[in-house]
N, C-alpha and C. Protein backbone atom coordinates (compact mmCIF):
# COMPACT_ATOMS: atom_id res chain seq x y z
N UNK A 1 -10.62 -0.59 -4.31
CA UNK A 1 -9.54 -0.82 -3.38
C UNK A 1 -9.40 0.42 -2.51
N UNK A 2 -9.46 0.12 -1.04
CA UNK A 2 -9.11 1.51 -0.49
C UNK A 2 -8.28 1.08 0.91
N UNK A 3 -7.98 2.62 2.07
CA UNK A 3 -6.92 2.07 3.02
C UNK A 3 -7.82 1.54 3.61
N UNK A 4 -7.54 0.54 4.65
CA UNK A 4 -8.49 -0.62 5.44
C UNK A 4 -8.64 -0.17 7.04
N UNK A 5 -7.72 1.02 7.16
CA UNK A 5 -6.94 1.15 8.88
C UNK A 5 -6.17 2.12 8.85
N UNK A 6 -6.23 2.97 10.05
CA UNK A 6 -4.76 3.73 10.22
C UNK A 6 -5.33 5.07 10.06
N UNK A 7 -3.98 5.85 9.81
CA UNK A 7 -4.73 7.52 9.54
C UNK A 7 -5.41 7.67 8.29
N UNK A 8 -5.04 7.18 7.67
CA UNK A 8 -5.64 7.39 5.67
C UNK A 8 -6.88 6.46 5.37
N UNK A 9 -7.51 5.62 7.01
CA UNK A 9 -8.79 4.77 6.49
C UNK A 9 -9.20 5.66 5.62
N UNK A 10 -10.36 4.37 4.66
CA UNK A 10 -11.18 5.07 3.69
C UNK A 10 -10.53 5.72 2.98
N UNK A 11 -9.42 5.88 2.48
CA UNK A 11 -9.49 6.61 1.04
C UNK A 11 -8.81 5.67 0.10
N UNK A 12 -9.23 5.71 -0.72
CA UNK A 12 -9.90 4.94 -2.46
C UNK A 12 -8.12 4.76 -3.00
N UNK A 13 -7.81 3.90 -3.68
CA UNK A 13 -7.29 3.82 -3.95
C UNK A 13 -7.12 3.24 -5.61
N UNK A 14 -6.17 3.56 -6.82
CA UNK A 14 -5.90 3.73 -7.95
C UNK A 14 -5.26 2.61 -7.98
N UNK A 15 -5.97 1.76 -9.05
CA UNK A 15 -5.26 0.07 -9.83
C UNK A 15 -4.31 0.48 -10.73
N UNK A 16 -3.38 -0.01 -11.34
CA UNK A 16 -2.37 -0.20 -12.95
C UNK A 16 -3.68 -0.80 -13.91
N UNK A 17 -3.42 -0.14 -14.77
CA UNK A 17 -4.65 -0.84 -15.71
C UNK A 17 -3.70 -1.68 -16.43
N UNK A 18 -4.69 -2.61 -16.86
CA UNK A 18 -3.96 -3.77 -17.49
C UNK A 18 -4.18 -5.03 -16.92
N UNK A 19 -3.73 -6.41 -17.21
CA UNK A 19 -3.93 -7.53 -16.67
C UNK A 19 -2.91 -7.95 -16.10
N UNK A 20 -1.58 -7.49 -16.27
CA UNK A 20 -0.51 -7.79 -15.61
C UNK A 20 -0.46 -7.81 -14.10
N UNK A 21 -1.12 -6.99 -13.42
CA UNK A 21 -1.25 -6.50 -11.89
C UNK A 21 -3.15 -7.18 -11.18
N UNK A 22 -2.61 -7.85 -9.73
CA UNK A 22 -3.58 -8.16 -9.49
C UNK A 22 -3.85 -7.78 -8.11
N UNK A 23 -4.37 -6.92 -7.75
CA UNK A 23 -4.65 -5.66 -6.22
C UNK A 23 -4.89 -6.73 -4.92
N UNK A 24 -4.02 -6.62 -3.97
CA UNK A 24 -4.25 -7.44 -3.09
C UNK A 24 -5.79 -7.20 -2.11
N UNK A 25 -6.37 -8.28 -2.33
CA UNK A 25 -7.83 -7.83 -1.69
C UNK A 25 -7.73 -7.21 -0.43
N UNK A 26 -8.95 -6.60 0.20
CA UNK A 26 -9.04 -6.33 1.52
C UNK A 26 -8.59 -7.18 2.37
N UNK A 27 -9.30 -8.62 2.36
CA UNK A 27 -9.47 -9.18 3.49
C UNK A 27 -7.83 -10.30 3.45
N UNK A 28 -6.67 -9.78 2.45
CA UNK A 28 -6.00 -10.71 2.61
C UNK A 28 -4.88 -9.33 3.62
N UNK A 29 -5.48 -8.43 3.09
CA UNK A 29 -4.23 -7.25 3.96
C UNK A 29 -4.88 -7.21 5.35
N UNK A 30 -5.93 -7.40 5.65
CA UNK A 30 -6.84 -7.61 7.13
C UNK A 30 -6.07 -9.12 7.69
N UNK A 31 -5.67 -9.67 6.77
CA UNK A 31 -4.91 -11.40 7.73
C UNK A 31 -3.78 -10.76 7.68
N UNK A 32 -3.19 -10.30 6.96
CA UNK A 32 -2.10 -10.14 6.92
C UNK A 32 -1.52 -9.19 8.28
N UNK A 33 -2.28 -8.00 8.60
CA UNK A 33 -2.02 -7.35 9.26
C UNK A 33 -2.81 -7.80 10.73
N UNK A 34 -3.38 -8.55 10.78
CA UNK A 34 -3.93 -9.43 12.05
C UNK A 34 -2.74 -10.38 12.51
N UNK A 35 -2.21 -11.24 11.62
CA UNK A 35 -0.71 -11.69 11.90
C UNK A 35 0.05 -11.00 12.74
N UNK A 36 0.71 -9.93 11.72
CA UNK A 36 2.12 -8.99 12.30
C UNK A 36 1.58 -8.14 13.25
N UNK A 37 0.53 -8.14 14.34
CA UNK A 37 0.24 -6.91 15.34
C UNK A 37 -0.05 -5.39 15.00
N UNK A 38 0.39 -4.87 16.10
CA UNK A 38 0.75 -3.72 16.14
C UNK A 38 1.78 -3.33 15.17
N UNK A 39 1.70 -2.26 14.04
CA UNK A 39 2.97 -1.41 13.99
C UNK A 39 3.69 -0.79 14.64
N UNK A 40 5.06 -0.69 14.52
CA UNK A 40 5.91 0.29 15.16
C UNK A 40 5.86 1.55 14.68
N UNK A 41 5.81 2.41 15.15
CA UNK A 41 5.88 3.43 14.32
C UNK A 41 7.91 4.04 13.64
N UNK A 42 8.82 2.90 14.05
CA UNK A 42 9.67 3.18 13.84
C UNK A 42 10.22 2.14 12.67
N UNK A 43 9.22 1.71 11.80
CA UNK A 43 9.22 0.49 10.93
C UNK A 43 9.37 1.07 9.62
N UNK A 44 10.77 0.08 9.41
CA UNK A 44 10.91 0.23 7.71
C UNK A 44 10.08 -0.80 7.07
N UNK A 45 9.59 -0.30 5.87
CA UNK A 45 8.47 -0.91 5.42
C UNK A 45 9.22 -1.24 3.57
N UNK A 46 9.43 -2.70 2.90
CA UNK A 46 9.94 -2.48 1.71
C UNK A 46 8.60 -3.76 0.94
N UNK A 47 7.81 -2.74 0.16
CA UNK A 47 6.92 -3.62 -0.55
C UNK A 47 7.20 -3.85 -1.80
N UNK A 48 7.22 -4.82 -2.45
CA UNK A 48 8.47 -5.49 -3.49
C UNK A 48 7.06 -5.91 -4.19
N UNK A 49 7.13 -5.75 -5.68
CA UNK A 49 6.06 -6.12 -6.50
C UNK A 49 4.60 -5.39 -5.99
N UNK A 50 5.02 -4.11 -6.01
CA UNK A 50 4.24 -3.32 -5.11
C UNK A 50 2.64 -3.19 -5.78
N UNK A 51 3.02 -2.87 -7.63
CA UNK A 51 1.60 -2.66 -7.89
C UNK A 51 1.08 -1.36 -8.17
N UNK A 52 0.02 -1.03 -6.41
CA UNK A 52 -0.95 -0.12 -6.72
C UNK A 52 0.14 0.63 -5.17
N UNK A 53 0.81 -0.19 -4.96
CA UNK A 53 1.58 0.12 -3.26
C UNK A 53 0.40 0.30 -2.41
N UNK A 54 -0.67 -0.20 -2.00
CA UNK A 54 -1.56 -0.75 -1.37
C UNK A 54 -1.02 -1.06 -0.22
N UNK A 55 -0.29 -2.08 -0.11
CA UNK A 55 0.70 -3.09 0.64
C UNK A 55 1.05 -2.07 2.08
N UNK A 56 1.93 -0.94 1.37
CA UNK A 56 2.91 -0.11 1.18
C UNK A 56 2.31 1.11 2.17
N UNK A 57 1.07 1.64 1.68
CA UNK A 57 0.32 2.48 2.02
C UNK A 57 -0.29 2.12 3.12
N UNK A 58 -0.75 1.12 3.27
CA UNK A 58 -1.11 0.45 4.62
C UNK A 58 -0.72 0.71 5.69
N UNK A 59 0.66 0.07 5.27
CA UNK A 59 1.60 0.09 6.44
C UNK A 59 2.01 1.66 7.52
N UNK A 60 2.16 2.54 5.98
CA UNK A 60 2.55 3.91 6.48
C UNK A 60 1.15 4.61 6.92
N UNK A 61 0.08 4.32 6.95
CA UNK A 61 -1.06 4.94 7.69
C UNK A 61 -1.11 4.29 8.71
N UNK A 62 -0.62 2.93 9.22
CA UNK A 62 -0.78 2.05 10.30
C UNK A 62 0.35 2.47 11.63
N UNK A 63 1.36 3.76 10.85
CA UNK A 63 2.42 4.23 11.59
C UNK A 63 3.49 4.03 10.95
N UNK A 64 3.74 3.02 9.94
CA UNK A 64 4.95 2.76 9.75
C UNK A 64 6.19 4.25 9.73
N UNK A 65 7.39 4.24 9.56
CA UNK A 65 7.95 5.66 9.02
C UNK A 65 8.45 5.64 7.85
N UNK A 66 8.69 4.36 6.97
CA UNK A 66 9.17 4.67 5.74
C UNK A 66 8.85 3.47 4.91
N UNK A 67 8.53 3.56 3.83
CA UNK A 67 8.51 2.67 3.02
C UNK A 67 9.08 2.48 1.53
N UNK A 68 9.59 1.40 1.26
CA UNK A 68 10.15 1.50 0.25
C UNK A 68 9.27 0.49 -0.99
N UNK A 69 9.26 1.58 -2.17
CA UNK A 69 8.12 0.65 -3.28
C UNK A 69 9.02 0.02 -4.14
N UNK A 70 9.15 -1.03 -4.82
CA UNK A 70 9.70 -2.11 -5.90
C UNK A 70 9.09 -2.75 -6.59
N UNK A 71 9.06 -1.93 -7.73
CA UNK A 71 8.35 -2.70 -8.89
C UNK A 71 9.10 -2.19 -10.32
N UNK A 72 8.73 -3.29 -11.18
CA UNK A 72 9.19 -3.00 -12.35
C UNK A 72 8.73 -2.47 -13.70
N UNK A 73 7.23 -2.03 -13.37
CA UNK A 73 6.34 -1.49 -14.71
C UNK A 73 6.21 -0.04 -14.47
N UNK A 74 6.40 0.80 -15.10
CA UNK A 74 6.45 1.89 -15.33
C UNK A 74 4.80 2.57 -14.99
N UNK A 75 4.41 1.76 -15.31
CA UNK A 75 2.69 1.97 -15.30
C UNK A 75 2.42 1.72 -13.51
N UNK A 76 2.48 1.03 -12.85
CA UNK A 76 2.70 0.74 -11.96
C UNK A 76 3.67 1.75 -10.94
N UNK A 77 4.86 2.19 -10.83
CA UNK A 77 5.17 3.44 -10.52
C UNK A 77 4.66 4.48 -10.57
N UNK A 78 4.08 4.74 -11.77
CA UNK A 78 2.96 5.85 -12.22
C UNK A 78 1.93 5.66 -10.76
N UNK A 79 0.98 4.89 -11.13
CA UNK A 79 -0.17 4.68 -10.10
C UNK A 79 0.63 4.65 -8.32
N UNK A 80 1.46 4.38 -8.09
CA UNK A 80 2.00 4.28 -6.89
C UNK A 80 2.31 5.35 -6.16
N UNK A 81 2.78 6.38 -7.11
CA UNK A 81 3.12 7.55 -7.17
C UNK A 81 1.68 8.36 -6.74
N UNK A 82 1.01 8.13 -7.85
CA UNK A 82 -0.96 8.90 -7.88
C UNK A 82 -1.10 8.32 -6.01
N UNK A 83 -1.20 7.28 -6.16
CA UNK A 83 -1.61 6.86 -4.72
C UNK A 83 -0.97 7.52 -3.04
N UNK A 84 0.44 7.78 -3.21
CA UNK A 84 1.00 8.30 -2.30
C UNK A 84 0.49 10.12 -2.16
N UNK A 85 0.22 10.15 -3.31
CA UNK A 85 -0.01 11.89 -3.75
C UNK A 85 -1.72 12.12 -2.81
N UNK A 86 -2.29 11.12 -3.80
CA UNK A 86 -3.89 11.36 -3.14
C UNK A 86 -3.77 10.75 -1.35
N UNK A 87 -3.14 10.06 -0.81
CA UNK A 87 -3.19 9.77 0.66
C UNK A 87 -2.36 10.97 1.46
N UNK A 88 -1.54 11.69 0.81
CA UNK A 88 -0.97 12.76 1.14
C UNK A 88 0.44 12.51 2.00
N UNK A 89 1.13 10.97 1.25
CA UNK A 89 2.43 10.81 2.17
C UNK A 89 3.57 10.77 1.24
């Protein structure tokens, strides 16, 4: 899994281990973000069942200015956390 776009293309990104969590593929965050345009760069961003915050991370390399992560596994915060650390936001 890695960023798809934005300032943080290309860098790799950290799963929740376990079976509980399932990483949103590339090509569904490529429709997804083919949909909604352009970012604003003045965009609140709230990714809910976040995960790996993939979602999340996207957004804020795409410009967003803030994002907010929501999830409920501890393990999952953990990795979300690793992920914001290694993209450097």
């Amino acid at each position: 899994m890695r960023v798809i776009s934005g300032s943080r293309k290309g860098h790799r990104l950290k799963s929740p281990k376990g079976l509980d969590t399932r990483p949103t593929q590339d090509r569904i965050k490529e429709s997804l973000f083919n949909i909604l345009g352009d970012i604003k760069e003045d965009s609140l961003v709230l990714d809910l069942f976040s995960g790996s915050g993939s979602v999340g991370i996207e957004f804020l390399s795409r410009g967003s200015k803030e994002c907010y992560f929501i999830d409920n596994s501890l393990n999952s915060i953990k990795t979300i956390g690793y992920n914001l650390d290694a993209t450097k936001f």
